[in-house]
PDB file of N, CA and C in Angstrom:
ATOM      1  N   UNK A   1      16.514   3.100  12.592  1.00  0.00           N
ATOM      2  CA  UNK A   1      17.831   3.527  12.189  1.00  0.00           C
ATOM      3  C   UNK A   1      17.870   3.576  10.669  1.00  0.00           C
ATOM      4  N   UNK A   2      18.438   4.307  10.119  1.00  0.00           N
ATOM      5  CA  UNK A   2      18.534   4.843   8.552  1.00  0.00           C
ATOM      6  C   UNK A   2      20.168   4.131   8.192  1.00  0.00           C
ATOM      7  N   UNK A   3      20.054   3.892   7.399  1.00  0.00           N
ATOM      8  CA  UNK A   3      21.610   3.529   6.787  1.00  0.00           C
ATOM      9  C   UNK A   3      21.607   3.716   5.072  1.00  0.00           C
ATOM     10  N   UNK A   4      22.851   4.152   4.972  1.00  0.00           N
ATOM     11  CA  UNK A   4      23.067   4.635   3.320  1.00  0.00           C
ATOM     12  C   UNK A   4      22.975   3.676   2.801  1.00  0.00           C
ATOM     13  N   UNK A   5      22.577   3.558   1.425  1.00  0.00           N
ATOM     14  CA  UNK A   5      22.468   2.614   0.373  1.00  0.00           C
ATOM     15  C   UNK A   5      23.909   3.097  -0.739  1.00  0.00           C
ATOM     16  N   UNK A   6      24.659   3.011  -1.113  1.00  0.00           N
ATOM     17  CA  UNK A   6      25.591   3.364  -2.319  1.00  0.00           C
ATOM     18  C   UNK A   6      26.163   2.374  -2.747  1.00  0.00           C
ATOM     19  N   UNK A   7      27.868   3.140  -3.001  1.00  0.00           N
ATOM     20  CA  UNK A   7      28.667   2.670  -3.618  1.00  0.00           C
ATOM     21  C   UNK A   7      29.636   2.677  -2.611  1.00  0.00           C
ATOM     22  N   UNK A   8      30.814   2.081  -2.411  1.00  0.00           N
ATOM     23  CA  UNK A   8      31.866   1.936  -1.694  1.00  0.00           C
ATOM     24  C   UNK A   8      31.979   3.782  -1.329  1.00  0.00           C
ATOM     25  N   UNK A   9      32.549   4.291  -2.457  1.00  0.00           N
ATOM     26  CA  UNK A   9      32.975   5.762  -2.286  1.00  0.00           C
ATOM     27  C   UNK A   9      32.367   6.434  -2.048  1.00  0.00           C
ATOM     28  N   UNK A  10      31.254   6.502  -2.079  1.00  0.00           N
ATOM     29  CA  UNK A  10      30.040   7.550  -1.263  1.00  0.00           C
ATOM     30  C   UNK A  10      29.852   7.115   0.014  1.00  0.00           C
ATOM     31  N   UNK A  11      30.105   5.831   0.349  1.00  0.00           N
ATOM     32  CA  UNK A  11      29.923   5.377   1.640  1.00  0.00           C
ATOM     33  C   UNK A  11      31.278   6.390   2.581  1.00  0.00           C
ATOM     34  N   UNK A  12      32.760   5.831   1.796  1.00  0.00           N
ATOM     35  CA  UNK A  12      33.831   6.386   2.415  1.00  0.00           C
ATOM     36  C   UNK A  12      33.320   7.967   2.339  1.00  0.00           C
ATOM     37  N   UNK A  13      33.003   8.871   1.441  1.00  0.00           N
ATOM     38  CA  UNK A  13      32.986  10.163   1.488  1.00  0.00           C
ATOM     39  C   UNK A  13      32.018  10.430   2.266  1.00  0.00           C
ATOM     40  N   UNK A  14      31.304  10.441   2.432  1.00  0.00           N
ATOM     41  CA  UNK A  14      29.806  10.330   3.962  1.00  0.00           C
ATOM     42  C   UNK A  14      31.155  10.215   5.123  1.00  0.00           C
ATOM     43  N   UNK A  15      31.460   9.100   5.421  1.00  0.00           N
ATOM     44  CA  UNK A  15      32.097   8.980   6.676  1.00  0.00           C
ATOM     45  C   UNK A  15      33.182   9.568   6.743  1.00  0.00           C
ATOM     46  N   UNK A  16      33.641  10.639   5.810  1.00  0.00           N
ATOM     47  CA  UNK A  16      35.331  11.395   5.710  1.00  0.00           C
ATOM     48  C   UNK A  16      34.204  12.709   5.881  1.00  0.00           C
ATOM     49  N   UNK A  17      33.141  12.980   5.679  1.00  0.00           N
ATOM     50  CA  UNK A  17      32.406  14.744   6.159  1.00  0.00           C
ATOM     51  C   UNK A  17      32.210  14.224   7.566  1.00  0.00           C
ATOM     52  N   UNK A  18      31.270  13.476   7.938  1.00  0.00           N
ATOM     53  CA  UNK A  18      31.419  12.949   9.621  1.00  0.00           C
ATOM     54  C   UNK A  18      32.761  12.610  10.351  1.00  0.00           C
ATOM     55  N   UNK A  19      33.578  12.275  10.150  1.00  0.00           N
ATOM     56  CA  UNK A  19      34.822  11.833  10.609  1.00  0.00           C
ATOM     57  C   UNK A  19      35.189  13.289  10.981  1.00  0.00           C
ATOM     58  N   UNK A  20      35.206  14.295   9.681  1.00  0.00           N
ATOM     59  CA  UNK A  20      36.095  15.723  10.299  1.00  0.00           C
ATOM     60  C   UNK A  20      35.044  16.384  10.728  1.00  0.00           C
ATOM     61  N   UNK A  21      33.744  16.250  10.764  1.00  0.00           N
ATOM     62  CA  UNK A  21      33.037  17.403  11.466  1.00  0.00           C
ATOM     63  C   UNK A  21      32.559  17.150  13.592  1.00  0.00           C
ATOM     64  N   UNK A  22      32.693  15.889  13.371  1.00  0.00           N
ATOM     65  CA  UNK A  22      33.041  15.410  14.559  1.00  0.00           C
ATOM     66  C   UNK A  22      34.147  15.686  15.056  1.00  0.00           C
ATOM     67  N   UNK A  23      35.439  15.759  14.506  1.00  0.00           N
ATOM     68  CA  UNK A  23      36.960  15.715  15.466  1.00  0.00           C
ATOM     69  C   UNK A  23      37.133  14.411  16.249  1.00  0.00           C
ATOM     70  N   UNK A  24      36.627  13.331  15.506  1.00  0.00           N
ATOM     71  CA  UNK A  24      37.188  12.374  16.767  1.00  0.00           C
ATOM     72  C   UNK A  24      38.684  12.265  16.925  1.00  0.00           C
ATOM     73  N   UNK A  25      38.794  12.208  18.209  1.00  0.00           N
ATOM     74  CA  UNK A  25      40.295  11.593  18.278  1.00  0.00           C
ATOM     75  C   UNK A  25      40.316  10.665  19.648  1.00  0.00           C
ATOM     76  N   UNK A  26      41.453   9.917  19.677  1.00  0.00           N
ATOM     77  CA  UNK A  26      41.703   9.002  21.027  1.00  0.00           C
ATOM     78  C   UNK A  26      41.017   7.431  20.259  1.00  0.00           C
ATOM     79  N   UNK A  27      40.520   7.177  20.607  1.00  0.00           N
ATOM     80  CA  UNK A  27      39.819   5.819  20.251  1.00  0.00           C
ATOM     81  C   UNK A  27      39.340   5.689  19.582  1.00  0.00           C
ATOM     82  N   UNK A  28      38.534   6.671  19.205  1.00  0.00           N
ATOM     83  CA  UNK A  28      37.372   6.551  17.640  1.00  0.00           C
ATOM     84  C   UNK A  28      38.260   7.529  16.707  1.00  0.00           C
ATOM     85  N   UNK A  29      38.420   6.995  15.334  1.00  0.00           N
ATOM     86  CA  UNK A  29      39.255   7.664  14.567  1.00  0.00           C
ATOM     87  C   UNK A  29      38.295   7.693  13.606  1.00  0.00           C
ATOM     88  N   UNK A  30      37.012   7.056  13.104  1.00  0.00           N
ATOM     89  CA  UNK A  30      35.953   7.419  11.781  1.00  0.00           C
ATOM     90  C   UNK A  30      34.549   7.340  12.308  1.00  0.00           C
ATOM     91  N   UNK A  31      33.865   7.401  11.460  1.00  0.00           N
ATOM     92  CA  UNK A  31      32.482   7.325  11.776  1.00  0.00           C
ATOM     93  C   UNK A  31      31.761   6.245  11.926  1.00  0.00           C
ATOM     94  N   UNK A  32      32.282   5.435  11.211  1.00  0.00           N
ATOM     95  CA  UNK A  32      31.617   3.998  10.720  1.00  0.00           C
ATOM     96  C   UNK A  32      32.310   3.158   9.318  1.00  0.00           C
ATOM     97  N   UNK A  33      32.115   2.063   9.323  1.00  0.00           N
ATOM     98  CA  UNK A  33      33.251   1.512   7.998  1.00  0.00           C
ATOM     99  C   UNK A  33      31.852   0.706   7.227  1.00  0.00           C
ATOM    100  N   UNK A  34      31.801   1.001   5.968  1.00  0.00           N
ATOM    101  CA  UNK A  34      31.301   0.910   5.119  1.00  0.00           C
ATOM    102  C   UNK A  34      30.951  -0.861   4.672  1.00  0.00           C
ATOM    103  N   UNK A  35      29.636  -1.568   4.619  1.00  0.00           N
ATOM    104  CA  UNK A  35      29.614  -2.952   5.090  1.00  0.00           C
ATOM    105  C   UNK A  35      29.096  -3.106   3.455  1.00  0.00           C
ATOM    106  N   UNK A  36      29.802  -4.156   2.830  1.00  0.00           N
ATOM    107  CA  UNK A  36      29.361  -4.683   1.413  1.00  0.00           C
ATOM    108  C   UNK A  36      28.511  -5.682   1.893  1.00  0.00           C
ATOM    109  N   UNK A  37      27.365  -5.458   1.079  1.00  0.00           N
ATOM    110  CA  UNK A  37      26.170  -6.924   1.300  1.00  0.00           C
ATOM    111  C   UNK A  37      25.539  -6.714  -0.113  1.00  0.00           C
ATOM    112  N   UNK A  38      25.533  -7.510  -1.014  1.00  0.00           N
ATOM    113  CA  UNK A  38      25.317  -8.401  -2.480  1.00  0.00           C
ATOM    114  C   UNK A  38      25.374  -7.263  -3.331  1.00  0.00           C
ATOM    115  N   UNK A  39      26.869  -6.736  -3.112  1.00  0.00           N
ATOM    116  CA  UNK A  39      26.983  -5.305  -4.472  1.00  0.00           C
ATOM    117  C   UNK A  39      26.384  -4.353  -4.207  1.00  0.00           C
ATOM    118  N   UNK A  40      26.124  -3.790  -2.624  1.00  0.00           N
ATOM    119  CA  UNK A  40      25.888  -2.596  -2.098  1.00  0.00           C
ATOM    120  C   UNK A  40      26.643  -2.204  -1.129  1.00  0.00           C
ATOM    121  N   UNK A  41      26.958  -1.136  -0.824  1.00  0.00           N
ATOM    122  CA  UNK A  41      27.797  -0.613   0.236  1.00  0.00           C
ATOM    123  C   UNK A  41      26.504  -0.302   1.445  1.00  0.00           C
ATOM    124  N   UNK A  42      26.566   0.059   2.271  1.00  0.00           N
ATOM    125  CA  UNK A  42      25.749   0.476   3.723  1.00  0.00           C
ATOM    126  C   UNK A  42      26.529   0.940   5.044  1.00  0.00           C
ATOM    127  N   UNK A  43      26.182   1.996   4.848  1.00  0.00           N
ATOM    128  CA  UNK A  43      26.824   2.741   6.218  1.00  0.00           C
ATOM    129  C   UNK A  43      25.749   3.421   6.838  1.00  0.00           C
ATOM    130  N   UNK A  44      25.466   3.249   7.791  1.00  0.00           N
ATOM    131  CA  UNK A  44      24.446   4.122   9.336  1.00  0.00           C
ATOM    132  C   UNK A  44      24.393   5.200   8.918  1.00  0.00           C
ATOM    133  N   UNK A  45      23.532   6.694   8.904  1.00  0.00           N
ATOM    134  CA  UNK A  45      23.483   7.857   8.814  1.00  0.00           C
ATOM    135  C   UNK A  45      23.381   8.331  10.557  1.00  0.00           C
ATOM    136  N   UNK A  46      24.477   9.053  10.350  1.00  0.00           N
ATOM    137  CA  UNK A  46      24.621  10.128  11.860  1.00  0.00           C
ATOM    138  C   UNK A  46      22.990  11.135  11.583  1.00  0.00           C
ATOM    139  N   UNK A  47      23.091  11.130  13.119  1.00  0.00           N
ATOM    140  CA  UNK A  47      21.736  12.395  13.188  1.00  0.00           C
ATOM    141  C   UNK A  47      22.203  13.679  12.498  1.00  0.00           C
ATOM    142  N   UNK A  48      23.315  14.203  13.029  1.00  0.00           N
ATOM    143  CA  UNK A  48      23.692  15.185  12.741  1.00  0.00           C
ATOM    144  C   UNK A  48      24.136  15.368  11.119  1.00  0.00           C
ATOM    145  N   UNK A  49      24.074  14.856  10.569  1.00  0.00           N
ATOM    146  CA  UNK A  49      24.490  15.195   9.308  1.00  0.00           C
ATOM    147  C   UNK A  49      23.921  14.424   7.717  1.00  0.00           C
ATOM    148  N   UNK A  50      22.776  14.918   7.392  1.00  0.00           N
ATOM    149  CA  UNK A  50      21.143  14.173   6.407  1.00  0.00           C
ATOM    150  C   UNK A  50      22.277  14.184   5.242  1.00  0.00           C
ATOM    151  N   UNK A  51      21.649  13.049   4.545  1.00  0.00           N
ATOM    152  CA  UNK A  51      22.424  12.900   3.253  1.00  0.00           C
ATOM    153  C   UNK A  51      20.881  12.878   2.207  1.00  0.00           C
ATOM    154  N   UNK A  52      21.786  12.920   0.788  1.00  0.00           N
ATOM    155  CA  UNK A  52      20.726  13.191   0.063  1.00  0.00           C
ATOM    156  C   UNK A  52      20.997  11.364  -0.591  1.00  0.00           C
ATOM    157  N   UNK A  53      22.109  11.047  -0.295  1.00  0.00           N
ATOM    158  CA  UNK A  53      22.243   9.494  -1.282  1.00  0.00           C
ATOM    159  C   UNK A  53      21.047   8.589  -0.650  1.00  0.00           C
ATOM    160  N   UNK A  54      20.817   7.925  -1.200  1.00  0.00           N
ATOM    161  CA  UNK A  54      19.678   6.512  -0.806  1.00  0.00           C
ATOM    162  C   UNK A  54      19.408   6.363   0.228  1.00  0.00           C
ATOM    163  N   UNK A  55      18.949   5.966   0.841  1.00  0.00           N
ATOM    164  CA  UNK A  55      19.007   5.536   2.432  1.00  0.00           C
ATOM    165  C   UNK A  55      17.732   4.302   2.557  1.00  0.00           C
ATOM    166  N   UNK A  56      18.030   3.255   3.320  1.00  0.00           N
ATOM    167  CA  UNK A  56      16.726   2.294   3.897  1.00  0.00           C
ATOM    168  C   UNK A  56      16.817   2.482   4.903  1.00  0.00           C
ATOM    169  N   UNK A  57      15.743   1.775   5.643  1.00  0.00           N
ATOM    170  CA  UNK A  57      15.464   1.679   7.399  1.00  0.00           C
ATOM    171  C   UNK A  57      16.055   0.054   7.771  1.00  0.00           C
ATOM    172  N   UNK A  58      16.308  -0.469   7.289  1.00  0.00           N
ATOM    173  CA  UNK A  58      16.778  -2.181   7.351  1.00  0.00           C
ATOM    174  C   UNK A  58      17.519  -2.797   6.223  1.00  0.00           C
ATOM    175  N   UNK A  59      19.105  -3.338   6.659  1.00  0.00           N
ATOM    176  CA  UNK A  59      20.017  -4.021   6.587  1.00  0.00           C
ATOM    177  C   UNK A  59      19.510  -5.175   5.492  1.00  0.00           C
ATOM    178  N   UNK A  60      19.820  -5.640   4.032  1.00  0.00           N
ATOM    179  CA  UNK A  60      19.625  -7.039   4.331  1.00  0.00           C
ATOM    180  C   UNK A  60      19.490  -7.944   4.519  1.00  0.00           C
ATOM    181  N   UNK A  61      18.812  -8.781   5.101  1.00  0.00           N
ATOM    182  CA  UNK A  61      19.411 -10.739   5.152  1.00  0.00           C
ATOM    183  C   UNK A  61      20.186 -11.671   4.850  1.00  0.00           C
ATOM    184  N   UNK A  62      21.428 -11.345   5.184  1.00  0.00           N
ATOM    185  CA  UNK A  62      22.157 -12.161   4.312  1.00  0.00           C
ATOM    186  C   UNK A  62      22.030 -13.847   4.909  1.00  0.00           C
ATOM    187  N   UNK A  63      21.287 -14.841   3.993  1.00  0.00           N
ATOM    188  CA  UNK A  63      21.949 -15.745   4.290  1.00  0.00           C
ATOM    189  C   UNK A  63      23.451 -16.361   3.893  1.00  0.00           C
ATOM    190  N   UNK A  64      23.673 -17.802   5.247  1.00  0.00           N
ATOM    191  CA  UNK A  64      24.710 -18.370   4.702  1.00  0.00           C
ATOM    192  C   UNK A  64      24.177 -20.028   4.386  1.00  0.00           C
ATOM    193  N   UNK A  65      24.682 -20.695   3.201  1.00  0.00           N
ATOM    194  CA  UNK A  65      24.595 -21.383   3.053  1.00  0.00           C
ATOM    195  C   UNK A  65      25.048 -22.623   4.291  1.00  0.00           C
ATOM    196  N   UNK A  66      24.084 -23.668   4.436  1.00  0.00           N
ATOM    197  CA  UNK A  66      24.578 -24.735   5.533  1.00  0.00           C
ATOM    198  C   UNK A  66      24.638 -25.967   4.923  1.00  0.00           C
ATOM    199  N   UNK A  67      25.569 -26.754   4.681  1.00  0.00           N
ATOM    200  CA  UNK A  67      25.981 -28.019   4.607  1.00  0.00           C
ATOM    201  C   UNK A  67      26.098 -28.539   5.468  1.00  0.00           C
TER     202      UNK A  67
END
């Protein structure tokens, strides 16, 4: 699976061209919501629609600290 690497707003603008080229309506109203992990945005890339922004194949690690 591919997921965008950006900024908040490239994340939202990716998922506002998928959101209307899809037509969802009824239950699904976007494409995907845009996940902050250490000052990066990451959103999934749809098949249907290649982006030219960043992209990795893997999420990540976030640890959490345990006390």
């Amino acid at each position: 699976m591919e997921y965008i690497k950006g900024t908040k707003a490239e994340c939202l603008a990716y998922d506002a061209e998928v959101t209307a080229g899809e037509k969802y309506t009824g239950g699904t109203v976007r494409w995907a919501k845009p996940m902050e992990i250490d000052g990066y945005y990451y959103m999934t890339v749809h098949d249907r629609y290649p982006t030219t922004l960043t992209t990795v194949t893997e999420l990540p690690v976030v640890e959490d600290n345990i006390i």
